[in-house]
Protein backbone atom coordinates (compact mmCIF):
# COMPACT_ATOMS: atom_id res chain seq x y z
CA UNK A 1 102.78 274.38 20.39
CA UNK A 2 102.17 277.78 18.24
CA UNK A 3 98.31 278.52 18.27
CA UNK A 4 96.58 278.86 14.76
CA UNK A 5 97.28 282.50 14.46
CA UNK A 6 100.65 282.11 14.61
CA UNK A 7 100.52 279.33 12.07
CA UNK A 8 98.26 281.67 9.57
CA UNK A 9 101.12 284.58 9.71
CA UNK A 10 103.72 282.00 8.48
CA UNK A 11 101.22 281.12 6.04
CA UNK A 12 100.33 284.58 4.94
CA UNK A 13 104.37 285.50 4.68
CA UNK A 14 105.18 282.43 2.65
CA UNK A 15 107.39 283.77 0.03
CA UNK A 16 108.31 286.50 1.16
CA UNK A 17 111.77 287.92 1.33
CA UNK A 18 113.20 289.30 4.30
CA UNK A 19 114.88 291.10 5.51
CA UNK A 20 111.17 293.48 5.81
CA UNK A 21 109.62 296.18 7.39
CA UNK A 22 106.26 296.85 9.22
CA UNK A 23 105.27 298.42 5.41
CA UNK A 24 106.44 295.58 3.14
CA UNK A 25 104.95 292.80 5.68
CA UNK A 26 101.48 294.49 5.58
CA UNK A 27 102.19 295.28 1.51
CA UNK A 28 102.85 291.65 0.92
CA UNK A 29 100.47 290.32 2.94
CA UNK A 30 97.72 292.56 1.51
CA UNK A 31 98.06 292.00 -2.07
CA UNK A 32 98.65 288.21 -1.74
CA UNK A 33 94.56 288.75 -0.78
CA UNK A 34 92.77 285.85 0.65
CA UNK A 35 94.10 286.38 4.38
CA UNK A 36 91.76 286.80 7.63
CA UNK A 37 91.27 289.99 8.91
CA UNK A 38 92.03 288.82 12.10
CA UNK A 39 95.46 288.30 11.07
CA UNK A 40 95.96 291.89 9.08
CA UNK A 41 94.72 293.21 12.40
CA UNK A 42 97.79 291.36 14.06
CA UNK A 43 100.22 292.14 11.72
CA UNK A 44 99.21 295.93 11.76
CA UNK A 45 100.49 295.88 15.36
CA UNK A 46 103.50 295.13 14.90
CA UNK A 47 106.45 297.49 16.04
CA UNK A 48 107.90 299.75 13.11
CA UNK A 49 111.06 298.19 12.20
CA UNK A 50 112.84 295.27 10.09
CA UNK A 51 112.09 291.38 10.06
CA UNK A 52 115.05 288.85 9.79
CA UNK A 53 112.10 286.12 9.11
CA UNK A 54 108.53 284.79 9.89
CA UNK A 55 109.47 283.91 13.01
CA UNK A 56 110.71 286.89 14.03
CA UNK A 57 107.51 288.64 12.87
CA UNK A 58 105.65 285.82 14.80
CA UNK A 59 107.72 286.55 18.40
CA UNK A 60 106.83 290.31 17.58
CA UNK A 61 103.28 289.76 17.67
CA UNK A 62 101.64 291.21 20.94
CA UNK A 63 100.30 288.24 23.32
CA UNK A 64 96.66 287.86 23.06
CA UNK A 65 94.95 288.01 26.21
């Protein structure tokens, strides 16, 4: 079952088109406003390189421990 964070990034990329890097997934994410820091904070650790989809930016995530 994908916790709630997980759940908010797919929310906070709905829209978007991918393929996407690190930039345009924080870009896109910040101007569509209205997101929890928590997940900016997550999304700003993700690995410099392209996205195929939300899901692979959600398996990219670090594990929170």
């Amino acid at each position: 079952m994908a916790d709630a964070r997980e759940d908010l990034v797919r929310i906070a990329l709905e829209g978007m088109r991918f393929p996407a890097g690190h930039h345009e997934v924080m870009t896109y994410a910040t101007d569509r406003g209205g997101i929890e820091p928590d997940v900016l904070d997550a999304l700003g650790t993700l690995p410099s390189r392209a996205f195929s989809g939300p899901d692979d930016v959600v398996i990219s995530l670090p594990d929170r421990t």
